[in-house]
Protein backbone atom coordinates (compact mmCIF):
# COMPACT_ATOMS: atom_id res chain seq x y z
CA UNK A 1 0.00 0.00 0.00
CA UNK A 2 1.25 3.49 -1.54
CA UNK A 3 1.35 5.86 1.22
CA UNK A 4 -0.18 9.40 1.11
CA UNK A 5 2.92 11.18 2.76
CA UNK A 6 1.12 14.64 2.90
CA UNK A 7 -2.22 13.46 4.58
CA UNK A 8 0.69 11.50 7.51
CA UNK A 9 2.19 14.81 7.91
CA UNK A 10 -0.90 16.57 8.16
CA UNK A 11 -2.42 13.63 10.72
CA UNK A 12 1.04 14.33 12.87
CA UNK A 13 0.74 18.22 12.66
CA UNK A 14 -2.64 17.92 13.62
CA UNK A 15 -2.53 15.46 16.65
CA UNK A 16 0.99 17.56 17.87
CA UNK A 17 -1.08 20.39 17.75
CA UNK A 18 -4.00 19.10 20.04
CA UNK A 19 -1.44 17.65 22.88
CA UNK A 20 0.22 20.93 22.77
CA UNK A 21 -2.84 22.29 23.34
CA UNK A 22 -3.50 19.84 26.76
CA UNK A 23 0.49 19.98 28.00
CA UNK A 24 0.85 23.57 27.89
CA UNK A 25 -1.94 24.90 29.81
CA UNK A 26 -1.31 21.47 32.68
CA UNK A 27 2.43 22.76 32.70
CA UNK A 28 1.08 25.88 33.52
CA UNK A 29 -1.10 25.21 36.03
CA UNK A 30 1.41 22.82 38.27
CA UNK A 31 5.00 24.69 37.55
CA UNK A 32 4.20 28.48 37.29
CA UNK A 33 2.78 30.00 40.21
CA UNK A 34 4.55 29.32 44.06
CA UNK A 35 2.68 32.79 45.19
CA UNK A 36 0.60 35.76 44.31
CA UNK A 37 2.48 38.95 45.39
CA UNK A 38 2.22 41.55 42.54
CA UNK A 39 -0.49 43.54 40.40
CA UNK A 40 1.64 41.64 37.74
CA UNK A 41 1.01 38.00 39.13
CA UNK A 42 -2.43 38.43 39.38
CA UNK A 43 -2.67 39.72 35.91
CA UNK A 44 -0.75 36.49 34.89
CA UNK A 45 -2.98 34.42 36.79
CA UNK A 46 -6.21 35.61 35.53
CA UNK A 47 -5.49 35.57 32.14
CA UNK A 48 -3.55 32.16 32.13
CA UNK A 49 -6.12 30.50 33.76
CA UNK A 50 -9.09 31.70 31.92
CA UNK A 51 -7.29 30.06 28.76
CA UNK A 52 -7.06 26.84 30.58
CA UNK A 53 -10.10 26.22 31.31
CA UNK A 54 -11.34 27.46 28.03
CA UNK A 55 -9.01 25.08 25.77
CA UNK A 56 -9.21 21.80 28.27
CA UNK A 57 -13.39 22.27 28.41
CA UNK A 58 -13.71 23.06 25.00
CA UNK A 59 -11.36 20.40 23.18
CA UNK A 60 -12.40 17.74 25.76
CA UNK A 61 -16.10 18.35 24.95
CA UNK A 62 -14.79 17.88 21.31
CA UNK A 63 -13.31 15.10 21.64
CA UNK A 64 -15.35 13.12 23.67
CA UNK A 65 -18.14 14.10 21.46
CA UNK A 66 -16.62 13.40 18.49
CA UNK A 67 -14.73 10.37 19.05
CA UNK A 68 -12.29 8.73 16.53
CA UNK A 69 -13.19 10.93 13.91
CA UNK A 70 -11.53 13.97 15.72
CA UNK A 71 -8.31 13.97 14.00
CA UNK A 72 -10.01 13.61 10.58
CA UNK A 73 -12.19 16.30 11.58
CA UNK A 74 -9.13 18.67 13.14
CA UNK A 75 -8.31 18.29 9.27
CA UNK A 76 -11.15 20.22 8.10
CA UNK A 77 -10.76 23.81 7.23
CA UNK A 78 -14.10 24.83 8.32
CA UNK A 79 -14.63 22.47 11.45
CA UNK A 80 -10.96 24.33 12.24
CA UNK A 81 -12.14 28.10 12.04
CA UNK A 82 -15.73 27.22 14.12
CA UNK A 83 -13.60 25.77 16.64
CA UNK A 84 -11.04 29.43 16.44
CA UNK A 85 -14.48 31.33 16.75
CA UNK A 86 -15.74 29.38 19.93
CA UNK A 87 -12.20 29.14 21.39
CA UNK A 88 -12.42 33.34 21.59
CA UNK A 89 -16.17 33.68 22.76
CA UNK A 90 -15.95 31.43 25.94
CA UNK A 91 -12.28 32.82 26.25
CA UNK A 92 -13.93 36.09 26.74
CA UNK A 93 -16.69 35.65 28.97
CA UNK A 94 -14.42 33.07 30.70
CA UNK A 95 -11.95 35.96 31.52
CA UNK A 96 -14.55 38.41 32.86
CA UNK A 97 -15.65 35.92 35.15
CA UNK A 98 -12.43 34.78 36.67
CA UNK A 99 -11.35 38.50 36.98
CA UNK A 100 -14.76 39.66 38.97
CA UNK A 101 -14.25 36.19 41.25
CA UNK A 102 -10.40 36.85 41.82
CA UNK A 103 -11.49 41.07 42.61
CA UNK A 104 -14.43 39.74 44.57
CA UNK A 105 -12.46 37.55 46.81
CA UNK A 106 -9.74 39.60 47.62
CA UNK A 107 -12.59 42.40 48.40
CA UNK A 108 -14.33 40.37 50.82
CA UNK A 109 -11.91 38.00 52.23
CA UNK A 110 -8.29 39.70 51.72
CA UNK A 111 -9.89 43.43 52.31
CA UNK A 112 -8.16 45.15 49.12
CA UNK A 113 -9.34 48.29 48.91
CA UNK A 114 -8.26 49.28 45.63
CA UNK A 115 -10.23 47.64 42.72
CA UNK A 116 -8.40 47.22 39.38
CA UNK A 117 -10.43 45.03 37.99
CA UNK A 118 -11.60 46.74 34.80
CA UNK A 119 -7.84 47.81 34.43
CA UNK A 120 -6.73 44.32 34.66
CA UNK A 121 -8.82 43.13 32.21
CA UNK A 122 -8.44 45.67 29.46
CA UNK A 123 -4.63 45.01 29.38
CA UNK A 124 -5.41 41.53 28.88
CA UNK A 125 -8.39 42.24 26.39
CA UNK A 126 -5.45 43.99 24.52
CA UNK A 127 -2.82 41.71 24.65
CA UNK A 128 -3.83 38.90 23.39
CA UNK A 129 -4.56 40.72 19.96
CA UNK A 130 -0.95 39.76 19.14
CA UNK A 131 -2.29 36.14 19.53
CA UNK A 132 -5.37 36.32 17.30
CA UNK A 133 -7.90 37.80 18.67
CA UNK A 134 -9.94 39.77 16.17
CA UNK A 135 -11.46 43.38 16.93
CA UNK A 136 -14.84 41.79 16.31
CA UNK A 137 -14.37 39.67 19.11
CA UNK A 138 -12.50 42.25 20.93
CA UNK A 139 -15.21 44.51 20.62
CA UNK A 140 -17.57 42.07 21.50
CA UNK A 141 -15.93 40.87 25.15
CA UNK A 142 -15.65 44.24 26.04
CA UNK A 143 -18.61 45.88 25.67
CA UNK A 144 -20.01 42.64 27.89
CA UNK A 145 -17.57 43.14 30.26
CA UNK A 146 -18.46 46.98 31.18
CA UNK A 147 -21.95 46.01 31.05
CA UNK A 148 -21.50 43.54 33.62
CA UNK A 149 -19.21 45.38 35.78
CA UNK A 150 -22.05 47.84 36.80
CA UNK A 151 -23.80 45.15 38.20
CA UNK A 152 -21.02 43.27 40.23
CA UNK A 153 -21.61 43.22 43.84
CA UNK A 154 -17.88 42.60 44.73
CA UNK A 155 -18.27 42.12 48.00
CA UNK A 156 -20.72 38.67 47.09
CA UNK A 157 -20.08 37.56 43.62
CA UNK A 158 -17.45 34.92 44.38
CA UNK A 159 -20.21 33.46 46.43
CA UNK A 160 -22.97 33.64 43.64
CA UNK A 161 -21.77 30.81 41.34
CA UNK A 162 -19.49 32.97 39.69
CA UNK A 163 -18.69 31.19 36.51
CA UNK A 164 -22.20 30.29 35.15
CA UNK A 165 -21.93 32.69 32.22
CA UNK A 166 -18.47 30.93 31.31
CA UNK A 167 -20.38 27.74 31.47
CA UNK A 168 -23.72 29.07 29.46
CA UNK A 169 -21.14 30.68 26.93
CA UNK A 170 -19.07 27.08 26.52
CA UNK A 171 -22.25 25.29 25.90
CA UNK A 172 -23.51 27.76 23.16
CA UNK A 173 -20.41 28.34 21.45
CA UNK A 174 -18.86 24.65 20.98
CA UNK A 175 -19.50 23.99 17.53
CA UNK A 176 -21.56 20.45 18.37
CA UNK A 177 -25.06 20.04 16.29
CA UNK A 178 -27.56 21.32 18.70
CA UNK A 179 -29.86 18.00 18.44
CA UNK A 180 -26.49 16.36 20.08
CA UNK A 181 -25.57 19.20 22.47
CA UNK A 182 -28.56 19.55 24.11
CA UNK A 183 -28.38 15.73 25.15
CA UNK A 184 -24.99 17.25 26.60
CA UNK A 185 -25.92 20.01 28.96
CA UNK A 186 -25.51 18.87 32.31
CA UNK A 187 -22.06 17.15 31.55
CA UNK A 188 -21.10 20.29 29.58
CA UNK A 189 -21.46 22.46 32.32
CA UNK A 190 -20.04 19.89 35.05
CA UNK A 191 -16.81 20.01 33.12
CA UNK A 192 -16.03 23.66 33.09
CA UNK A 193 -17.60 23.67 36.82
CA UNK A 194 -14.96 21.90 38.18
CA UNK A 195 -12.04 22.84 36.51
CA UNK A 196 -12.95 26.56 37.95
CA UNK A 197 -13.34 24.76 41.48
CA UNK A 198 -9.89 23.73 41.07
CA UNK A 199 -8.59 27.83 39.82
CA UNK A 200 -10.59 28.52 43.06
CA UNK A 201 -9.07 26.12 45.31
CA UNK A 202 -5.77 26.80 43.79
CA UNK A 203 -5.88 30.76 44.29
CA UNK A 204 -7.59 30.51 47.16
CA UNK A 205 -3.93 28.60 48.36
CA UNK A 206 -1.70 31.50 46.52
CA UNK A 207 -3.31 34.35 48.67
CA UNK A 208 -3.65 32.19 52.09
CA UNK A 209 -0.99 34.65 53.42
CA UNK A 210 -1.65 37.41 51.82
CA UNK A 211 -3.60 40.69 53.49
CA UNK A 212 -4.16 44.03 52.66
CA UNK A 213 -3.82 46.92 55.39
């Protein structure tokens, strides 16, 4: 049997590309961070995490739902730019909601008085155009953000199941036929649930010694 030496090197590319995609953010998440002590590290934190969980929810949803064809369909031009889209939406609303839960927490429990939380998030919001993000989409995640910052009550959003819109806007966006994805729901959003319980639990231990006069 003759074989198709482009299609192997495309398979490869493609299946490098998705553990990348799982190592890099794990790396992350056990090597990087010993201790929040900076505007700088929390900056870090927010925005590192908020990818996390967006790539390791999304791309296990899509690969659990998809199966053995997920390789042949990580080959697909189309399937490959709905996936971009998605990735960028949840990022987005993922990002506003860890940044109002890390503000809120440090609020209430840490008593920080000074509240950078829109600054925070605009730096990252313009950032990561260097990494793709369109001004569409840029647009798009701030304008929500602002809208929802008027309504945060720091003091008791961390309390207030503070990633549901993360979880609302991974469901919606994941490029899964709805007739499927609705048969998906609960499991959906019990993914992305607890891998923000672990962020939580994990930040919760970077700031255990930290305090604000």
């Amino acid at each position: 049997m003759k074989l198709n030496l482009k299609n192997l090197r495309i398979t490869l590319r493609n299946t490098l590309i998705s553990i990348w995609e799982y190592v890099i953010p794990i790396w992350k998440i056990s090597g990087l961070f010993k201790r929040i002590k900076s505007k700088k590290d929390l900056e870090n934190f927010i925005q590192e995490r908020s990818a996390h969980v967006t790539q390791t929810t999304l791309y296990g949803y899509l690969k659990t739902r998809i199966g053995v064809k997920y390789i042949a369909m990580m080959e697909d031009e189309r399937f490959l730019k709905s996936i971009n889209i998605a990735k960028w939406n949840i990022y987005m609303v993922a990002l506003a909601d860890c940044t109002f839960y890390v503000f809120s927490y440090l609020i209430s429990e840490k008593n920080l008085k000074e509240n950078d939380c829109k600054e925070i998030f605009l730096k990252i919001l313009e950032n990561e155009k260097q990494n793709g993000l369109t001004d569409e989409i840029f647009e798009s995640g701030k304008r929500n953000f602002l809208k929802r910052i008027d309504t945060v009550n720091f003091s008791s959003y961390h309390l207030n199941d503070p990633f549901k819109q993360s979880g609302e806007a991974l469901y919606y966006w994941s490029p899964i036929a709805d007739e499927l994805k609705s048969l998906d729901k609960k499991i959906v959003l019990n993914s992305i649930h607890l891998k923000w319980g672990l962020m939580k639990d994990e930040f919760k231990k970077l700031t255990k010694n930290l305090k604000f006069n």
